[in-house]
N, C-alpha and C. Protein backbone atom coordinates (compact mmCIF):
# COMPACT_ATOMS: atom_id res chain seq x y z
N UNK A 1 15.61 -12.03 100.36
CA UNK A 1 16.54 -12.90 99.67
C UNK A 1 16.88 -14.06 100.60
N UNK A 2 17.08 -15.54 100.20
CA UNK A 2 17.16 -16.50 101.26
C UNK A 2 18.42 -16.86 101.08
N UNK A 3 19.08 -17.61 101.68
CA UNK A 3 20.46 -17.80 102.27
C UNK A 3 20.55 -19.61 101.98
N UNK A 4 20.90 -19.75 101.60
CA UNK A 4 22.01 -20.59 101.20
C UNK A 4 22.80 -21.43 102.66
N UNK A 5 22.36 -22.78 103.12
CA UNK A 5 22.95 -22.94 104.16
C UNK A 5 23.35 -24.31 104.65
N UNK A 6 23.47 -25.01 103.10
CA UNK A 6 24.66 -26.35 103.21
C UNK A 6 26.28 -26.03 103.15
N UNK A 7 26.92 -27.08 103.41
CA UNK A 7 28.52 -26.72 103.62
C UNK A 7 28.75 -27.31 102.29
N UNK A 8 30.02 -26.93 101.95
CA UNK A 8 30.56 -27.68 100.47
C UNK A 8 31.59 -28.72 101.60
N UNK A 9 32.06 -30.22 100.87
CA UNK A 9 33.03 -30.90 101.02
C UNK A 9 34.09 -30.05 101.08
N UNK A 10 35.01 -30.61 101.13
CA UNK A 10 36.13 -30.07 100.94
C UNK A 10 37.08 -29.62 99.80
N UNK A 11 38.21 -28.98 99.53
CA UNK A 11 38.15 -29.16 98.07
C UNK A 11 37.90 -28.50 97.42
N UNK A 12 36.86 -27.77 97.72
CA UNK A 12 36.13 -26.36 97.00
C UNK A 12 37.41 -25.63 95.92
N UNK A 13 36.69 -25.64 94.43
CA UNK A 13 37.49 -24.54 93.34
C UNK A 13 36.80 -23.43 93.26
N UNK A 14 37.87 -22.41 92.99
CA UNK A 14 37.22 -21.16 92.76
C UNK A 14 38.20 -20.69 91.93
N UNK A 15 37.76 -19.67 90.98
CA UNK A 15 38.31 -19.02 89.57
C UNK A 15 37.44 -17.71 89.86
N UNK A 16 38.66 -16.90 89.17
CA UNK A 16 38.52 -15.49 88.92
C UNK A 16 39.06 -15.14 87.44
N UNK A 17 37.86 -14.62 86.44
CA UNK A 17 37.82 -14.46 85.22
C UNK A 17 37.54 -12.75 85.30
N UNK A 18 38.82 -11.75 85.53
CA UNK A 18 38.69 -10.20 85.17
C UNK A 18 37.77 -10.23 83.79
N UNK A 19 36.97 -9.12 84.12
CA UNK A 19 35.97 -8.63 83.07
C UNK A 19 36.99 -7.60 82.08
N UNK A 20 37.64 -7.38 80.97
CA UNK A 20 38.25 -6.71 80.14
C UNK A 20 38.27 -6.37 79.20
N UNK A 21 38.14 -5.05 79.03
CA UNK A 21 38.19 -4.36 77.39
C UNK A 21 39.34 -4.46 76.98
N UNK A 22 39.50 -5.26 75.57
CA UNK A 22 40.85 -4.74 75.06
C UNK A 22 40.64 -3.60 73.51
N UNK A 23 41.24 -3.10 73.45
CA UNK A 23 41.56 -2.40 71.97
C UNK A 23 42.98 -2.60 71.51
N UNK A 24 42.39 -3.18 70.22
CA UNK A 24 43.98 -3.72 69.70
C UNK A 24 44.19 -2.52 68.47
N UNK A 25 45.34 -1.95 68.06
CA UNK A 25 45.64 -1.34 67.28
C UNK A 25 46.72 -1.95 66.14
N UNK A 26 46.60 -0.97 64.93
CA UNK A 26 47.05 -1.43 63.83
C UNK A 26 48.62 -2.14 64.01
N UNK A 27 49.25 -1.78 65.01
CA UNK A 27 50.86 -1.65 64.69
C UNK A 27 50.85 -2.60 65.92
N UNK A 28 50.10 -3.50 66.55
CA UNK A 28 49.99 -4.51 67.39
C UNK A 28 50.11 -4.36 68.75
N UNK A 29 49.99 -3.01 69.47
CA UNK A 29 49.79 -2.85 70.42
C UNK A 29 48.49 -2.72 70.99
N UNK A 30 48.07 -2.49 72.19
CA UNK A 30 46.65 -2.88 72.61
C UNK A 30 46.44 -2.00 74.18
N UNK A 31 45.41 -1.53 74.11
CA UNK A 31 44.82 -1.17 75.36
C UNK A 31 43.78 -1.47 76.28
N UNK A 32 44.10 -2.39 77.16
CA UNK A 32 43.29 -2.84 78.57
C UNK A 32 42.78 -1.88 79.18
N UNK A 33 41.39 -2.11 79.83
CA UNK A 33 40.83 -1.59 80.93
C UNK A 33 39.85 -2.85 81.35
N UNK A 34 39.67 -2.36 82.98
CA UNK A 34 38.28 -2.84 83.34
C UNK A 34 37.08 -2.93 82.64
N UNK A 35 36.27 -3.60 83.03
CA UNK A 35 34.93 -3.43 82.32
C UNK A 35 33.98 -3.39 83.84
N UNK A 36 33.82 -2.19 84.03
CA UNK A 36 33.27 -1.80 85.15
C UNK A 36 33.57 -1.42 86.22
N UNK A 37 32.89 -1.54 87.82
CA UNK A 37 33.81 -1.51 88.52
C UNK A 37 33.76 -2.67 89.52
N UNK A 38 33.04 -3.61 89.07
CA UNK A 38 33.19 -5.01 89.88
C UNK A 38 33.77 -5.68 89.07
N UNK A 39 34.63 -5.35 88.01
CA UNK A 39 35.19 -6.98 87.54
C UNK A 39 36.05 -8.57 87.36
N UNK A 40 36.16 -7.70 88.98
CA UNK A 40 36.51 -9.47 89.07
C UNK A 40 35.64 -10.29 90.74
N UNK A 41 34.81 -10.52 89.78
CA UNK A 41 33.63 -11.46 90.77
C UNK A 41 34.22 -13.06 90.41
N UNK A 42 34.11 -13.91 91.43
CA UNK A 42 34.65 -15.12 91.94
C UNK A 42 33.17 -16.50 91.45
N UNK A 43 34.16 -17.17 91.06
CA UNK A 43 32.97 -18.43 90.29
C UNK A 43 33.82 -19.70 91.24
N UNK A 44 32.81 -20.63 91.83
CA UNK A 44 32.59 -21.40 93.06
C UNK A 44 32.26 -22.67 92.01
N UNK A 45 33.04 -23.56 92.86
CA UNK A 45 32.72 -24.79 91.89
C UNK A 45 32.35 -25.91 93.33
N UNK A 46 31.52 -25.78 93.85
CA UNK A 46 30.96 -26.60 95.27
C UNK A 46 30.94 -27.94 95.01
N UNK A 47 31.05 -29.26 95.82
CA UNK A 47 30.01 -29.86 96.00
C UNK A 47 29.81 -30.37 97.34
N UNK A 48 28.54 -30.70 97.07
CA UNK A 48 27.32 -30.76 98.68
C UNK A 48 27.17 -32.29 98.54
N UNK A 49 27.67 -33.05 99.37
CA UNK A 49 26.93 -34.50 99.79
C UNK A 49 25.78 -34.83 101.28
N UNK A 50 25.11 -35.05 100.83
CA UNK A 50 23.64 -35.03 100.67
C UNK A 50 23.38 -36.91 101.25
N UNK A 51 23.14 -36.39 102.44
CA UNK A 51 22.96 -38.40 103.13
C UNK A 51 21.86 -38.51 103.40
N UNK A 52 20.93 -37.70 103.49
CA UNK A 52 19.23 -37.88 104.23
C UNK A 52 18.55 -37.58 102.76
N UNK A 53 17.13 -38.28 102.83
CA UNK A 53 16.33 -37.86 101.26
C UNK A 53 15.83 -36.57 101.71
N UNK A 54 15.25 -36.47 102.92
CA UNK A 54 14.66 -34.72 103.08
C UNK A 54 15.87 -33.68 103.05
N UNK A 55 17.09 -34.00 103.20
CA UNK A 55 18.04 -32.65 102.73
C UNK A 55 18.31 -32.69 101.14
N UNK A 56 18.12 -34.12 100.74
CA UNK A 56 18.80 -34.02 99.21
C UNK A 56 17.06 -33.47 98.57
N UNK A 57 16.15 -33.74 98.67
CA UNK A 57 14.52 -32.49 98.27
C UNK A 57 14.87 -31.49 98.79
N UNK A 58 15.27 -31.27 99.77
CA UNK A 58 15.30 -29.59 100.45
C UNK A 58 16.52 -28.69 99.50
N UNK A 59 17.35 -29.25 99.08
CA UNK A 59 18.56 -28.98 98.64
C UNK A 59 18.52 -28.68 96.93
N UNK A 60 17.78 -29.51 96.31
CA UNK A 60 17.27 -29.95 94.86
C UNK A 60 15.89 -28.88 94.82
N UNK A 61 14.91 -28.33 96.19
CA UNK A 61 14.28 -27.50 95.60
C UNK A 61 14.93 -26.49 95.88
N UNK A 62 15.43 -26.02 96.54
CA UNK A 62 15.93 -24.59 96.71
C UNK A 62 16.44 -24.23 95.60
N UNK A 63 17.41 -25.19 94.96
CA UNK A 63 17.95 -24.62 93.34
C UNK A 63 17.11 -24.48 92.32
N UNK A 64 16.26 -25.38 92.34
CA UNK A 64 15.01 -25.47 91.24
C UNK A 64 14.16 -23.63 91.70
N UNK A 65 13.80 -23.86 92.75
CA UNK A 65 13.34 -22.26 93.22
C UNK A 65 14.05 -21.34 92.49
N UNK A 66 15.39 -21.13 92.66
CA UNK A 66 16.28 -20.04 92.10
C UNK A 66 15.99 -19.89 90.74
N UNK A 67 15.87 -21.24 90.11
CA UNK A 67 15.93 -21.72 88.71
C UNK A 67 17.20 -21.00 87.71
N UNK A 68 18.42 -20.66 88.40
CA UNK A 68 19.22 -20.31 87.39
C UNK A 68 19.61 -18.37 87.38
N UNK A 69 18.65 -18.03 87.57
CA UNK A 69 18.34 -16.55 87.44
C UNK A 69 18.65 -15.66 89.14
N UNK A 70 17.95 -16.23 89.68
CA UNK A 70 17.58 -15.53 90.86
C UNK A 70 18.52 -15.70 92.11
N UNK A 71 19.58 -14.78 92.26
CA UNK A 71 20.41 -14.41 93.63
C UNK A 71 19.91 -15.28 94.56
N UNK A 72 20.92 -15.32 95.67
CA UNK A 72 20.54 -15.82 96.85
C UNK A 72 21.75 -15.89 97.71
N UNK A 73 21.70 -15.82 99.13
CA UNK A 73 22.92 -15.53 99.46
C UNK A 73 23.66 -16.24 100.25
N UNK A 74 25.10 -16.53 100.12
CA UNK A 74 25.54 -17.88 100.44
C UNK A 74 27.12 -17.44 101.05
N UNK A 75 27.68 -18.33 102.32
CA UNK A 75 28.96 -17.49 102.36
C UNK A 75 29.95 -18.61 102.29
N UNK A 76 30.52 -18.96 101.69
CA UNK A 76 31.89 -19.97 101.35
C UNK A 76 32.88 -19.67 102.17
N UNK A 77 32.94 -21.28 102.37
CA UNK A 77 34.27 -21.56 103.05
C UNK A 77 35.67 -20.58 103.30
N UNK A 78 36.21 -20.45 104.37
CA UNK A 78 37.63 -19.18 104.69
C UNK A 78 36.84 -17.90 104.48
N UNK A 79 35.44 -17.18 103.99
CA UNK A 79 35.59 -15.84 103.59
C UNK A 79 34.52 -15.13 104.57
N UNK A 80 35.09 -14.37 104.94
CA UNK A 80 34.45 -13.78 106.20
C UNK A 80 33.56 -13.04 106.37
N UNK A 81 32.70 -13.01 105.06
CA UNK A 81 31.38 -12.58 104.43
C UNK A 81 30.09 -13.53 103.81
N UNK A 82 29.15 -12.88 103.51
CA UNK A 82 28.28 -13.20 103.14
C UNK A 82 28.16 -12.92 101.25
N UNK A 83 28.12 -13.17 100.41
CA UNK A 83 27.80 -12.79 98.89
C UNK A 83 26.52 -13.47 98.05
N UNK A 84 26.47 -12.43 97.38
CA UNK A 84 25.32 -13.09 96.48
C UNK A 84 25.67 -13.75 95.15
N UNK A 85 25.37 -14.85 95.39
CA UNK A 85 25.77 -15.95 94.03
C UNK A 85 24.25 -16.09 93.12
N UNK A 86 24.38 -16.37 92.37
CA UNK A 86 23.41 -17.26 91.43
C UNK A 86 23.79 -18.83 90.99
N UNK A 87 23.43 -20.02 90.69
CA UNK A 87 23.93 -21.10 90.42
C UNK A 87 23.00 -21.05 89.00
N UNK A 88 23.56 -21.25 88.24
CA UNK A 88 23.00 -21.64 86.59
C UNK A 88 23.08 -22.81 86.13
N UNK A 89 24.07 -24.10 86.96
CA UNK A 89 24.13 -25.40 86.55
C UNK A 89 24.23 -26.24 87.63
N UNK A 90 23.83 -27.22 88.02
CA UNK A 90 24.36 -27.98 88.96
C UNK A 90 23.85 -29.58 88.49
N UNK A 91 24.93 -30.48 88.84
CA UNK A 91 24.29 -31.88 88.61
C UNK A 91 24.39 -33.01 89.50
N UNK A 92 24.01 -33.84 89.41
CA UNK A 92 23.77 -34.91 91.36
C UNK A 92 24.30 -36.44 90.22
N UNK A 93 25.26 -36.48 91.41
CA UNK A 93 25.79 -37.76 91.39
C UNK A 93 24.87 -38.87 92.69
N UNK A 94 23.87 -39.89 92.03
CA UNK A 94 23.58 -40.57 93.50
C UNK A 94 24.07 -41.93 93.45
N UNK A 95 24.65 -42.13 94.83
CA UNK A 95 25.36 -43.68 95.46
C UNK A 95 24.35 -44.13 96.39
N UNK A 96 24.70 -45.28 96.69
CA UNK A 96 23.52 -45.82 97.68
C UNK A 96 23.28 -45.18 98.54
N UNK A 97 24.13 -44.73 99.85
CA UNK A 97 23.97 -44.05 100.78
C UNK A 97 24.24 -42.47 100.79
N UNK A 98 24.34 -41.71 99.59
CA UNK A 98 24.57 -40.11 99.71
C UNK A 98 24.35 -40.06 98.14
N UNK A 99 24.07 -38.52 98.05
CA UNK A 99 23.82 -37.72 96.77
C UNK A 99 25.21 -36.88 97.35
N UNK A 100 25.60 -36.55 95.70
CA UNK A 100 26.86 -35.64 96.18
C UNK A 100 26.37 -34.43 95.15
N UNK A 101 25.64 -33.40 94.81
CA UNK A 101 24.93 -31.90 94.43
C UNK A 101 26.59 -31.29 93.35
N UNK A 102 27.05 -31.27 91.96
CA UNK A 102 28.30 -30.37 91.81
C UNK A 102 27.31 -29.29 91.18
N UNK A 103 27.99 -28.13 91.83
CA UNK A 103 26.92 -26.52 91.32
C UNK A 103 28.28 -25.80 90.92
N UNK A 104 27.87 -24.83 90.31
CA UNK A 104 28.76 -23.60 89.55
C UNK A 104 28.14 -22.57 89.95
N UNK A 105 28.47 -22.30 91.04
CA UNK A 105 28.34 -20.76 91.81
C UNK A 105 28.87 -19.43 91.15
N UNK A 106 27.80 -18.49 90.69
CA UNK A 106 28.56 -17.25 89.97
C UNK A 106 28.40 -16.17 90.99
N UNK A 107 29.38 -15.23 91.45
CA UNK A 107 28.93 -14.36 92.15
C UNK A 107 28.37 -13.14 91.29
N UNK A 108 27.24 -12.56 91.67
CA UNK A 108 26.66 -11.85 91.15
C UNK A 108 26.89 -10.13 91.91
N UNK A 109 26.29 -8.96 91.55
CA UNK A 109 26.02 -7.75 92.54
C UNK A 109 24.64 -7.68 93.15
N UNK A 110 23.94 -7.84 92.10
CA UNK A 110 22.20 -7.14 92.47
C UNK A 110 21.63 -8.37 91.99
């Protein structure tokens, strides 16, 4: 599995969307649970500015490689680990002198 090894700007968002069963019953009460036992994995909203053309190709294939599907492992800013994300969207803003990369990092398990 390959690693992931540009920095994000600064700024970095992150959201946590709990995975949840509800059951709602007739008389309007309702019962929550988990939906699993990872469910609350962390979604990364990066972006990478990109000043050289060989990092903004190096950077543009590595995601194209992944193509959406395929893990890879990356460790974000403050967290004192390593995780496996997938990126399913990302889009490039280019200015004269830098590309700035915005991706939607999903953390994944396997």
């Amino acid at each position: 599995m390959k690693t992931f090894h540009w920095v994000p700007r600064e700024g970095m968002q992150s959201s946590v969307s709990p995975s949840v069963t509800t059951i709602k019953f007739g008389d309007g009460y309702e019962q929550r649970r988990p939906t699993g036992l990872n469910h609350q994995l962390i979604n990364f909203q990066p972006v990478f500015r990109i000043t050289s053309d060989n990092s903004r190709t190096a950077l543009e294939a590595f995601l194209v490689e992944h193509g959406g599907y395929k893990a890879f492992l990356w460790r974000p800013p403050k967290y004192n680990r390593t995780i496996k994300v997938v990126c399913r969207e990302w889009s490039v803003t280019d200015n004269v002198t830098y590309s700035d990369f915005s991706c939607k990092f999903e953390q994944v398990i396997a």
